[in-house]
C-alpha atoms as a PDB file:
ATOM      1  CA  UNK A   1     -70.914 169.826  87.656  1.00  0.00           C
ATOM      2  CA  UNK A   2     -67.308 169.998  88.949  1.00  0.00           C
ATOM      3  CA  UNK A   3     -65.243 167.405  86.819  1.00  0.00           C
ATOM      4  CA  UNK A   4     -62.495 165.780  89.493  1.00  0.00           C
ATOM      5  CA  UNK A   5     -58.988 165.737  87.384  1.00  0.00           C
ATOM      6  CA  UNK A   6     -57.809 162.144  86.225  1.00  0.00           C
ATOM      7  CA  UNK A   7     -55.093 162.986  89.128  1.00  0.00           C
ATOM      8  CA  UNK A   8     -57.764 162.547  91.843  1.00  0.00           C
ATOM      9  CA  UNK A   9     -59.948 159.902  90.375  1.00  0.00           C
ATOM     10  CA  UNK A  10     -56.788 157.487  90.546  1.00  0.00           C
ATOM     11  CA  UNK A  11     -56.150 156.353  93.769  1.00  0.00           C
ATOM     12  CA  UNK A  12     -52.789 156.395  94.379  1.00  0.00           C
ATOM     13  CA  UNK A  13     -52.588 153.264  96.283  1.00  0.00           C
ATOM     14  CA  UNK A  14     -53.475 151.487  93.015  1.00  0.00           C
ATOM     15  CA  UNK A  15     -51.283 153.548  91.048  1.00  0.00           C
ATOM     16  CA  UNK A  16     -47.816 152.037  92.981  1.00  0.00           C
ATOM     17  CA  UNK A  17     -49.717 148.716  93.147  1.00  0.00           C
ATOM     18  CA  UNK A  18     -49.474 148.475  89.373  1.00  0.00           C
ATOM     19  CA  UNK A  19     -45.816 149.880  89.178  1.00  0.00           C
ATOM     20  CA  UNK A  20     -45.585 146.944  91.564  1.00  0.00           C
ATOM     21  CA  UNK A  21     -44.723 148.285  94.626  1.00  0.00           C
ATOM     22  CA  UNK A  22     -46.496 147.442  97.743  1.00  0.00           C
ATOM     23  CA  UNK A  23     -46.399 149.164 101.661  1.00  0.00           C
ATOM     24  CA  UNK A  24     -43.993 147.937 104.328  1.00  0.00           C
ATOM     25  CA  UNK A  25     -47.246 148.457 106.551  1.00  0.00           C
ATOM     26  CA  UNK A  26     -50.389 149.875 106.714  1.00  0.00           C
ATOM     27  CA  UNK A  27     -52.949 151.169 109.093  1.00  0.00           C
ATOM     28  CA  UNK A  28     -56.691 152.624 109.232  1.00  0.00           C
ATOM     29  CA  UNK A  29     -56.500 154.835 106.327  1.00  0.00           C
ATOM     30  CA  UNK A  30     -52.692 155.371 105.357  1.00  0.00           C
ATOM     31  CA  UNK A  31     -49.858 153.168 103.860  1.00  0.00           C
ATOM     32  CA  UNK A  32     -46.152 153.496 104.738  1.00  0.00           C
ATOM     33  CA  UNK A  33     -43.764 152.643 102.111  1.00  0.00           C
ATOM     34  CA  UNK A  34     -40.111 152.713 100.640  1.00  0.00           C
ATOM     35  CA  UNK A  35     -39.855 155.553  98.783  1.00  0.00           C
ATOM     36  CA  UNK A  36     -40.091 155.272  95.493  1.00  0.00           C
ATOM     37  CA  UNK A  37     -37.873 158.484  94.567  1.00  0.00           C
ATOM     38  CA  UNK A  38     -35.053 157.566  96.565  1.00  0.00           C
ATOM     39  CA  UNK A  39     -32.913 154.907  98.231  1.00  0.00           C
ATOM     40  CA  UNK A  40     -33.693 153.639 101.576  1.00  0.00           C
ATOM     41  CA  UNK A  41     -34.415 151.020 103.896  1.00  0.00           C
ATOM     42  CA  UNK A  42     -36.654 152.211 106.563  1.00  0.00           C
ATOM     43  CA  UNK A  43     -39.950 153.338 105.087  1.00  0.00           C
ATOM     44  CA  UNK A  44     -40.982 156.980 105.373  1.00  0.00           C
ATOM     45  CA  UNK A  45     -43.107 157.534 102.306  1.00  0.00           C
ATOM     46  CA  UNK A  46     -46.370 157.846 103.278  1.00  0.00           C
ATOM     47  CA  UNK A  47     -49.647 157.658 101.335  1.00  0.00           C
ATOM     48  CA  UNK A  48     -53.048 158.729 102.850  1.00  0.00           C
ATOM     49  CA  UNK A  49     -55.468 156.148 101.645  1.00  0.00           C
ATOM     50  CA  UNK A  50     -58.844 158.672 102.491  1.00  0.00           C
ATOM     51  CA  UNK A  51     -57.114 161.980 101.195  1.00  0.00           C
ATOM     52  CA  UNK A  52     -55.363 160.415  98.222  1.00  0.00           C
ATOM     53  CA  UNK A  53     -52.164 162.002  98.967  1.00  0.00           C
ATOM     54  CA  UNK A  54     -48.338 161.415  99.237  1.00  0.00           C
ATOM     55  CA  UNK A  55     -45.924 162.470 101.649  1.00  0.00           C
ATOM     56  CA  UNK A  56     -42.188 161.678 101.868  1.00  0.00           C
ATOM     57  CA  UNK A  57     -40.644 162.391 105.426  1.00  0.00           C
ATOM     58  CA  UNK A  58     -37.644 161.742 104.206  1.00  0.00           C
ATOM     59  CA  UNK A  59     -37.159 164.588 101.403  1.00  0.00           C
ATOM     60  CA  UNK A  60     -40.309 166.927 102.667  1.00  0.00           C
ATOM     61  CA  UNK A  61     -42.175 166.685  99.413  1.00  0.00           C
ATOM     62  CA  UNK A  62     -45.792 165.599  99.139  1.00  0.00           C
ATOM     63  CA  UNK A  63     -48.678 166.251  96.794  1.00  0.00           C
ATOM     64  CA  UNK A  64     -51.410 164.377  94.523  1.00  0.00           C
ATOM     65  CA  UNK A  65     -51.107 161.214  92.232  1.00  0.00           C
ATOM     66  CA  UNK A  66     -50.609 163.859  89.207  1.00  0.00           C
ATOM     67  CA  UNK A  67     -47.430 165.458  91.308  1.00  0.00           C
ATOM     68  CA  UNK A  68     -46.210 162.004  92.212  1.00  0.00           C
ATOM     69  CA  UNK A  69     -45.955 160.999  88.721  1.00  0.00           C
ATOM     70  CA  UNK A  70     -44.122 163.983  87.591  1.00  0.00           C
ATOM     71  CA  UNK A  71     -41.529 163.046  90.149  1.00  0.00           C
ATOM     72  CA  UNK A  72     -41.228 159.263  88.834  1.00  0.00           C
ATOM     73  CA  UNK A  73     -41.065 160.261  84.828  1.00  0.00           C
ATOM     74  CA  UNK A  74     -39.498 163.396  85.268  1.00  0.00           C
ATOM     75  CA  UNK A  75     -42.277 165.234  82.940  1.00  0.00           C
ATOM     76  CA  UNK A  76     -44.390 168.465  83.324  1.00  0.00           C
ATOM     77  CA  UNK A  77     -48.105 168.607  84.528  1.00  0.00           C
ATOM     78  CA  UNK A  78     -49.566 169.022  80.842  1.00  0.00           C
ATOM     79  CA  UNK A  79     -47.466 165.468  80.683  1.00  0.00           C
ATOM     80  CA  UNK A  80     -48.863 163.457  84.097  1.00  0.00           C
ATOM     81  CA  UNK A  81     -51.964 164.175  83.152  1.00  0.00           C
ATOM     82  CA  UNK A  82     -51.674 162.649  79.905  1.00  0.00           C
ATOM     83  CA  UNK A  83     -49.952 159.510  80.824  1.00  0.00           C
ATOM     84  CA  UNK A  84     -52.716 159.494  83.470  1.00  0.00           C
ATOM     85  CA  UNK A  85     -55.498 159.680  81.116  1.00  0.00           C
ATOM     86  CA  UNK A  86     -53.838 156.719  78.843  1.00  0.00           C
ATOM     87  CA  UNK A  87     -53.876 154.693  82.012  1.00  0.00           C
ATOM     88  CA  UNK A  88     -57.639 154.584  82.580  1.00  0.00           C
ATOM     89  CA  UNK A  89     -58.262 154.373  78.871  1.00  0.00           C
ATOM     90  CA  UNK A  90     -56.220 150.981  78.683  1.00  0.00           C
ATOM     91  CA  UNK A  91     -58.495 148.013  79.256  1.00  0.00           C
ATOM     92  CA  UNK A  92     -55.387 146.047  79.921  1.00  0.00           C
ATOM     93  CA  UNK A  93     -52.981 146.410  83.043  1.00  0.00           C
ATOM     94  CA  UNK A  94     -55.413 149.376  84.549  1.00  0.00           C
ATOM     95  CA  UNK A  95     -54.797 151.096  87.949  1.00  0.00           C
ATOM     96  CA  UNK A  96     -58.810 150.578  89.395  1.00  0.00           C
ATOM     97  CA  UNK A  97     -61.024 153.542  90.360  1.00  0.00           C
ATOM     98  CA  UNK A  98     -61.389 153.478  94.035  1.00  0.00           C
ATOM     99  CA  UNK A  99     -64.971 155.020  95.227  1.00  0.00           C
ATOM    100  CA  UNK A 100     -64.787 157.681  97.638  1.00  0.00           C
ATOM    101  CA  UNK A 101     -60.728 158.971  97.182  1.00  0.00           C
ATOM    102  CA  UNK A 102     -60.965 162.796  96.007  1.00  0.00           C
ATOM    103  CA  UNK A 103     -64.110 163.172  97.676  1.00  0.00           C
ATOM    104  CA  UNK A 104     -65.060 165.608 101.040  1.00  0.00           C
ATOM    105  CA  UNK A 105     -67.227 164.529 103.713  1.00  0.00           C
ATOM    106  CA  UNK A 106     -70.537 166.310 104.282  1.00  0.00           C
ATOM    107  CA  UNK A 107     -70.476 169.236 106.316  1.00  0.00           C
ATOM    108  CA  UNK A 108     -70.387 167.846 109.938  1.00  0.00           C
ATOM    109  CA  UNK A 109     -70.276 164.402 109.004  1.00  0.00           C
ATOM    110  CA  UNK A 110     -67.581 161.861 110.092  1.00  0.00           C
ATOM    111  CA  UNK A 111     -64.613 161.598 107.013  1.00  0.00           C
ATOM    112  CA  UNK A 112     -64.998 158.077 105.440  1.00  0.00           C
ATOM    113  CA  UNK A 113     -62.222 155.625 106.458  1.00  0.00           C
ATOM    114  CA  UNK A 114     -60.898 153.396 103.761  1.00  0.00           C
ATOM    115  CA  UNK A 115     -60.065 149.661 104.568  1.00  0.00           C
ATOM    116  CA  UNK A 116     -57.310 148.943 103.328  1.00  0.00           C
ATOM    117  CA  UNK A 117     -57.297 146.259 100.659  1.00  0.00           C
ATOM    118  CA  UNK A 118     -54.571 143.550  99.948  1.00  0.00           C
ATOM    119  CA  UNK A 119     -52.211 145.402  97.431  1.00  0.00           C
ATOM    120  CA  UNK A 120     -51.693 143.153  94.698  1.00  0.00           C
ATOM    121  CA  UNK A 121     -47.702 142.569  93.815  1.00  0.00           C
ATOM    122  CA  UNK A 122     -46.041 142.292  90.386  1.00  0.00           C
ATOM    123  CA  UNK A 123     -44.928 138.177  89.932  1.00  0.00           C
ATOM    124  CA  UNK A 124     -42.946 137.317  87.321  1.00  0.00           C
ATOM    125  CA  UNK A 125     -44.458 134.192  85.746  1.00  0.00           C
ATOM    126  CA  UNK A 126     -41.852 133.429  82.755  1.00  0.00           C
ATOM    127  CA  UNK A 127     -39.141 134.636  80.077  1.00  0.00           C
ATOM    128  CA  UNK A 128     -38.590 134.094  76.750  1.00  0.00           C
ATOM    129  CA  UNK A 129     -36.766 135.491  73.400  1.00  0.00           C
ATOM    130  CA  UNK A 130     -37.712 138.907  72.420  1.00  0.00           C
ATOM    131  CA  UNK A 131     -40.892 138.343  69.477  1.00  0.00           C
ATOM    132  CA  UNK A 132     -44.416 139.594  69.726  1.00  0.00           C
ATOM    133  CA  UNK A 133     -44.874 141.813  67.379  1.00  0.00           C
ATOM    134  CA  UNK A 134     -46.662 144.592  69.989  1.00  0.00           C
ATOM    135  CA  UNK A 135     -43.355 144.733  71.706  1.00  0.00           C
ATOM    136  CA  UNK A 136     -41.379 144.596  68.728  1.00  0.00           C
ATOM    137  CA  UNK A 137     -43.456 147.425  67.084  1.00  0.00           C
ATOM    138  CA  UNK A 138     -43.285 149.225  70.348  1.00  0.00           C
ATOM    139  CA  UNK A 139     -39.288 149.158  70.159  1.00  0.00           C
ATOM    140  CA  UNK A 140     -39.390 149.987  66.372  1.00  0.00           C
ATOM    141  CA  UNK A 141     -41.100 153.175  67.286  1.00  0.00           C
ATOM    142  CA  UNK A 142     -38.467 154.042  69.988  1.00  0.00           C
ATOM    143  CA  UNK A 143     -35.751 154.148  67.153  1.00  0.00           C
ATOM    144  CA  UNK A 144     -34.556 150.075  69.166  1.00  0.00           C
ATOM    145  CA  UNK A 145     -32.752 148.131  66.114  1.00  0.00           C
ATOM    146  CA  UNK A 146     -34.302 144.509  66.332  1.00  0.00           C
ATOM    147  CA  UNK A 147     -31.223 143.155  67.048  1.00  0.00           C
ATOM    148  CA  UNK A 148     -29.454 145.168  69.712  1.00  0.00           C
ATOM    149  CA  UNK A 149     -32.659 145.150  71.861  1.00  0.00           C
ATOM    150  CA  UNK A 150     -33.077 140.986  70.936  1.00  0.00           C
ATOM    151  CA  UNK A 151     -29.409 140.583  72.861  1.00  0.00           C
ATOM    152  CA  UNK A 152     -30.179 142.569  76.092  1.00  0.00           C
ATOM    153  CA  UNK A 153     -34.032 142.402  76.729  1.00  0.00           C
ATOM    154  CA  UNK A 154     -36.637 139.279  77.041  1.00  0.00           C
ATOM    155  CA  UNK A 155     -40.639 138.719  76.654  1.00  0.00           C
ATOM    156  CA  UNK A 156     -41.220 139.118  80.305  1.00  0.00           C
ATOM    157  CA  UNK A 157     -44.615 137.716  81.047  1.00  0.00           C
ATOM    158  CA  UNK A 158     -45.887 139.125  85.047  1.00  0.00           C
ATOM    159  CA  UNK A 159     -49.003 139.038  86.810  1.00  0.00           C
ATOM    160  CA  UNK A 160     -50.465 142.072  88.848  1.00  0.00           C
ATOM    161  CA  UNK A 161     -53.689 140.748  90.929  1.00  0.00           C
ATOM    162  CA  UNK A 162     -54.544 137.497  88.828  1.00  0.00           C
ATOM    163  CA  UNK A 163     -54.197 139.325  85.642  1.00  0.00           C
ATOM    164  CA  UNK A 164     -51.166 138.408  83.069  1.00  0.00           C
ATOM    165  CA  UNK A 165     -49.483 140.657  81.270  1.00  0.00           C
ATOM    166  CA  UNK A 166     -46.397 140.913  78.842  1.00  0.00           C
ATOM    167  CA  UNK A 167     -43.696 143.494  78.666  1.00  0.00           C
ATOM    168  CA  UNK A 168     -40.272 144.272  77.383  1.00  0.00           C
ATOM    169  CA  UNK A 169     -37.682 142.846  80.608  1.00  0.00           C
ATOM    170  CA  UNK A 170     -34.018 143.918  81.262  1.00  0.00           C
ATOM    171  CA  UNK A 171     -32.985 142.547  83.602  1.00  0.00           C
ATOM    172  CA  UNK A 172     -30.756 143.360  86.695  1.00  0.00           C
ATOM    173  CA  UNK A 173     -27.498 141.913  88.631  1.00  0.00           C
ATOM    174  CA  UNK A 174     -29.756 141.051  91.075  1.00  0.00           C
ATOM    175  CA  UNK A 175     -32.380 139.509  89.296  1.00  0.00           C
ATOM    176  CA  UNK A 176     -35.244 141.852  89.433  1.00  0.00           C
ATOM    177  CA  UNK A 177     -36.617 143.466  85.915  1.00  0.00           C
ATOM    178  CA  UNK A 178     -36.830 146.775  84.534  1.00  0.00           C
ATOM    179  CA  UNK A 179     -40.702 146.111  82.696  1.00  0.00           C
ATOM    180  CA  UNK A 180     -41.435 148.254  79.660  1.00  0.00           C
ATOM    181  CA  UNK A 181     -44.382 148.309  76.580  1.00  0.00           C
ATOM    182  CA  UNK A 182     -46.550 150.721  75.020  1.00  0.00           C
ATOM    183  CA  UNK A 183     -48.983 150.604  78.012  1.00  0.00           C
ATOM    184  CA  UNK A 184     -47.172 150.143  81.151  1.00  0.00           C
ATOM    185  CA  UNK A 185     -43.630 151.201  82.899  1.00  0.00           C
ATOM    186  CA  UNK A 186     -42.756 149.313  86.277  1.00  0.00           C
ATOM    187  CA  UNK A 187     -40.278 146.664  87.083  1.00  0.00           C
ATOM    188  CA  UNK A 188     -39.957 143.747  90.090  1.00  0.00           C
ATOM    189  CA  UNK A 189     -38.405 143.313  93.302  1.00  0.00           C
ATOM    190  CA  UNK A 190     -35.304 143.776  93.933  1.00  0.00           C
ATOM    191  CA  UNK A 191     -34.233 146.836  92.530  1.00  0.00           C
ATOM    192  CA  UNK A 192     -30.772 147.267  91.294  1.00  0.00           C
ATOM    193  CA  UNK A 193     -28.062 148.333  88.552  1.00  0.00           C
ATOM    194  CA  UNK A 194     -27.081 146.046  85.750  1.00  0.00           C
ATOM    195  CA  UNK A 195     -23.964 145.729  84.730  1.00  0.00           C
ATOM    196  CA  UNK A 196     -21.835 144.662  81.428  1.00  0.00           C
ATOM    197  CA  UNK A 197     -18.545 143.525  81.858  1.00  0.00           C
ATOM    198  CA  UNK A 198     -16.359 143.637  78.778  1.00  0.00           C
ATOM    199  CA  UNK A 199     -13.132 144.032  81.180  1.00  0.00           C
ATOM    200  CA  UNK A 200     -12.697 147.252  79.471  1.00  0.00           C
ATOM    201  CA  UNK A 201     -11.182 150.744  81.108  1.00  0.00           C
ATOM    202  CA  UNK A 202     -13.951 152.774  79.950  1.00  0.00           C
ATOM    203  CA  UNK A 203     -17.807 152.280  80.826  1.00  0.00           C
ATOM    204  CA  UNK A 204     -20.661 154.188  79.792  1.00  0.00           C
ATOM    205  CA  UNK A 205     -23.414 154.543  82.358  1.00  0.00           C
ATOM    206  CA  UNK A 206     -26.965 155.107  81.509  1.00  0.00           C
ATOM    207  CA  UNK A 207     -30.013 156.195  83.991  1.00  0.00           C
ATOM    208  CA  UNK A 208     -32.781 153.493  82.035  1.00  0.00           C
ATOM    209  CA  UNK A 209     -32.061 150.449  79.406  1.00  0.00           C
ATOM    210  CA  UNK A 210     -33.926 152.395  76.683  1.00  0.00           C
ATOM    211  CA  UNK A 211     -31.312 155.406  76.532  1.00  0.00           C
ATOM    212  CA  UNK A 212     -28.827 152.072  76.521  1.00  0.00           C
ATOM    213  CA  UNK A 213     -30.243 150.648  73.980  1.00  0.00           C
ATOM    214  CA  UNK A 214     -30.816 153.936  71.599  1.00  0.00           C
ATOM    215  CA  UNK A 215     -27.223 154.255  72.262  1.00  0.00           C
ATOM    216  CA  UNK A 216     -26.497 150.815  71.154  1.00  0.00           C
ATOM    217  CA  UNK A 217     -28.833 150.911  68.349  1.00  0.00           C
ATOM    218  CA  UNK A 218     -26.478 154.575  66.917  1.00  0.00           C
ATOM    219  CA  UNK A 219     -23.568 152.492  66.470  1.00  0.00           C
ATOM    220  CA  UNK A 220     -25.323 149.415  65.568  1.00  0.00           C
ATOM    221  CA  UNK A 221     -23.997 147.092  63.495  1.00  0.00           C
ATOM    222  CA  UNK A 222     -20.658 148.011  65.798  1.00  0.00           C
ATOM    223  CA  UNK A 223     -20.801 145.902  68.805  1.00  0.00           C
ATOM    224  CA  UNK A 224     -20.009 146.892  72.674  1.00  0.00           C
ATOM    225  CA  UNK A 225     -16.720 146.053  73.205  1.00  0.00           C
ATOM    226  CA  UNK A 226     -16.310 148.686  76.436  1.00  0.00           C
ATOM    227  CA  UNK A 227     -18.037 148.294  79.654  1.00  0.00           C
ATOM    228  CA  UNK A 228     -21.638 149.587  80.433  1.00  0.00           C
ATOM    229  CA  UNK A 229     -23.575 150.613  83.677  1.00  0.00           C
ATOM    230  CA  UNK A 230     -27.517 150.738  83.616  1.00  0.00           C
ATOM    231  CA  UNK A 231     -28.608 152.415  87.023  1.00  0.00           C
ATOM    232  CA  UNK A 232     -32.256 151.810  86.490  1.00  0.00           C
ATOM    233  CA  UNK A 233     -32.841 154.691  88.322  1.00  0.00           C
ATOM    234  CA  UNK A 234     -31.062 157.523  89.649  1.00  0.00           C
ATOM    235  CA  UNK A 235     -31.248 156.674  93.620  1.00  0.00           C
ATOM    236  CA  UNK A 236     -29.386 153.662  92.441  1.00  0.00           C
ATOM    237  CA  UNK A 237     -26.335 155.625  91.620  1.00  0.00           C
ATOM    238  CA  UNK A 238     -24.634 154.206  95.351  1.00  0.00           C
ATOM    239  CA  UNK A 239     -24.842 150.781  94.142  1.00  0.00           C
ATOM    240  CA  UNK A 240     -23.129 151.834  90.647  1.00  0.00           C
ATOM    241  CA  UNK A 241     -20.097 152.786  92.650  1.00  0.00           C
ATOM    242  CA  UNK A 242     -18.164 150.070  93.191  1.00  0.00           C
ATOM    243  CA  UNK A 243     -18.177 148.783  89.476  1.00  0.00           C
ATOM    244  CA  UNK A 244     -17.735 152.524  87.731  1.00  0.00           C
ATOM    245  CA  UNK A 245     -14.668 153.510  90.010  1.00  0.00           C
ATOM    246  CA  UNK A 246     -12.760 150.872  88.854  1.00  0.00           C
ATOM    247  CA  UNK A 247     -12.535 152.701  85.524  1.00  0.00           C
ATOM    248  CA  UNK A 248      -9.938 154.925  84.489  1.00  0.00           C
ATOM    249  CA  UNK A 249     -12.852 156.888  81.895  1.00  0.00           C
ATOM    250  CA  UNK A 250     -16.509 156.922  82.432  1.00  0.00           C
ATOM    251  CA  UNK A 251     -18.750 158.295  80.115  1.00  0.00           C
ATOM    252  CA  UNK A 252     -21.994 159.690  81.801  1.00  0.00           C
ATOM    253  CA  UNK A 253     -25.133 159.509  79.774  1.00  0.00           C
ATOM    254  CA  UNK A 254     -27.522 161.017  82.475  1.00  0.00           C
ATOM    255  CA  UNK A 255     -30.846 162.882  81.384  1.00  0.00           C
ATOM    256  CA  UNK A 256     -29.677 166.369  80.849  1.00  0.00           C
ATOM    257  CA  UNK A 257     -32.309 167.693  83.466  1.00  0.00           C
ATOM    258  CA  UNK A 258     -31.767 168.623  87.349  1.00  0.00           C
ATOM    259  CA  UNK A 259     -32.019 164.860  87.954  1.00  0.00           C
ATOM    260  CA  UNK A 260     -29.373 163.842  85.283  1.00  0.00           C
ATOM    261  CA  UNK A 261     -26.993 166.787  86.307  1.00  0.00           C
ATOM    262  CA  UNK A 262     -27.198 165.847  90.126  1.00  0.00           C
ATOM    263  CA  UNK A 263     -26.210 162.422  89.243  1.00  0.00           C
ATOM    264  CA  UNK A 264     -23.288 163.561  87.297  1.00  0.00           C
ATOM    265  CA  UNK A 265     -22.201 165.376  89.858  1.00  0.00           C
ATOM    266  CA  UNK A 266     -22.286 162.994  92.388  1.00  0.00           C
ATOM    267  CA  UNK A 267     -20.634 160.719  90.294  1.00  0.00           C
ATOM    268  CA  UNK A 268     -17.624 163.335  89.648  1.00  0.00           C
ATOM    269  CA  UNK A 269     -17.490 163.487  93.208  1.00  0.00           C
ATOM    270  CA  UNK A 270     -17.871 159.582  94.263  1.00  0.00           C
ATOM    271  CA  UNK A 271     -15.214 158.738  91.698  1.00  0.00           C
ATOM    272  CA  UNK A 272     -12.485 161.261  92.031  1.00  0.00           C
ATOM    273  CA  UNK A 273      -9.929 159.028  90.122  1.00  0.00           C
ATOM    274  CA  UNK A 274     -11.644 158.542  87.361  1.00  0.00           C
ATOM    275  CA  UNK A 275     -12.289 161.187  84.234  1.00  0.00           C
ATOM    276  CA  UNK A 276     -15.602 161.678  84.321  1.00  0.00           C
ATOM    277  CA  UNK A 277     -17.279 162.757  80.815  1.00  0.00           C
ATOM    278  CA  UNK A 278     -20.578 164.410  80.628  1.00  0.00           C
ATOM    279  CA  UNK A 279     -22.931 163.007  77.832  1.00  0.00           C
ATOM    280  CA  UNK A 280     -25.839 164.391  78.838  1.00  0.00           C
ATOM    281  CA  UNK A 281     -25.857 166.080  75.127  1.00  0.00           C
ATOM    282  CA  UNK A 282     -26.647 162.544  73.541  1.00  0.00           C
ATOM    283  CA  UNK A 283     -30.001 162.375  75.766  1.00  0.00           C
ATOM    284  CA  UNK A 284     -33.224 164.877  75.604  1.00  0.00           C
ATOM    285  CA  UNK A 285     -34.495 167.438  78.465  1.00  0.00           C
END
């Protein structure tokens, strides 16, 4: 028997639904949404309900669920697969199976058409301070002192499809949430940066809140006296713009990866007044 790799069995529908992120539109068989790897406003990232496949007109990449996911977390294959394999295991906060995606019609037979099913978005139900011990644990293990991440994060609890859930929340200047715990990685609508204000002439700038706060947590028990950036991902980098020119010195803790170096480099060339410091050392590949 041919086993179908975890990559296939997932339909990738479900897979953005539980990130939550939902299609502009849909028709028989095929989603269109924003892209998730990149700024924009019209959508032209497309996702092939019967196939189980991904396209993005607007960069020319495409590819399975497994290929998708090494785009998002920047990882290798050995890597998506893994973190694809937790993600069925969990019997909490599960992407669903659906029947049928991976599969090939019978020789001469008609190719099955998916309905498309109401995708379920993320809702924030509430906040609160930063104590169950699963999240606290979960920080503990990420090298988080109790105390850095207790100023800058909250217990976010969400719902995805009638089903509650807790996370780790950071939120951003426009009020949406970076989500994290042991089992899950997503955020709510809208995207955007968060920014620290400190009225300082140097910022440090940070791709995700957990490099921020493993930063914070270095020099912990110092406290952040200079300004700080949080893109929450790198497409964001436009909207970091207007706050990180202002500064004389910015220091640019990007993933040292083609991602992370990109981003540097745009920055260097979006803020040509400003000395622009590459940290990338301070994060891993």
């Amino acid at each position: 028997m041919t086993v179908i790799p975890y990559s296939n069995r997932i339909s990738i529908r479900d897979f953005l639904a539980w990130r939550g992120i939902q299609p502009k539109y849909e028709r028989n068989g095929y989603g269109m949404y924003l892209s998730p790897l990149r700024e924009e406003r019209t959508p032209s990232f497309k996702v092939d309900y019967v196939r189980n496949l991904w396209y993005d007109f607007g960069s020319g990449e495409g590819g399975t669920l497994r290929t998708l996911v090494m785009r998002l977390e920047r990882c290798d294959s050995r890597e998506a697969v893994r973190r694809l394999q937790n993600g069925e295991k969990r019997d909490a906060g599960s992407v669903s199976l659906s029947p049928g995606v991976g599969e090939r019609p019978a020789v001469g037979g008609v190719s099955p058409v998916l309905r498309p099913a109401a995708v379920p978005a993320l809702r924030i139900l509430s906040d609160a301070p930063l104590r169950h011990p699963a999240l606290v644990g979960y920080l503990a293990s990420r090298g988080i002192v109790p105390s850095v991440a207790a100023a800058f994060c909250r217990e976010v609890r969400y719902e995805i499809n009638g089903r509650a859930f807790f996370a780790i929340g950071f939120r951003n200047d426009a009020g949406g949430w970076e989500l994290r715990s042991a089992r899950f990685k997503g955020g709510s609508s809208p995207k955007h940066i968060t920014t620290i204000d400190n009225r300082s002439d140097t910022v440090i700038a940070f791709e995700g809140f957990m490099d921020f706060l493993a930063y914070l947590s270095l020099k912990h028990p110092e406290r952040l006296r200079i300004d700080a950036a949080v893109l929450n991902s790198v497409v964001n980098l436009p909207k970091a713009i207007p706050f990180l020119s202002r500064h004389p010195v910015i220091h640019a803790f990007f993933d040292n990866d083609e991602a992370g170096r990109k981003t540097t480099s745009d920055l260097i060339r979006l803020c040509p007044r400003s000395e622009v410091i590459d940290q990338s050392s301070f994060t891993r590949t």
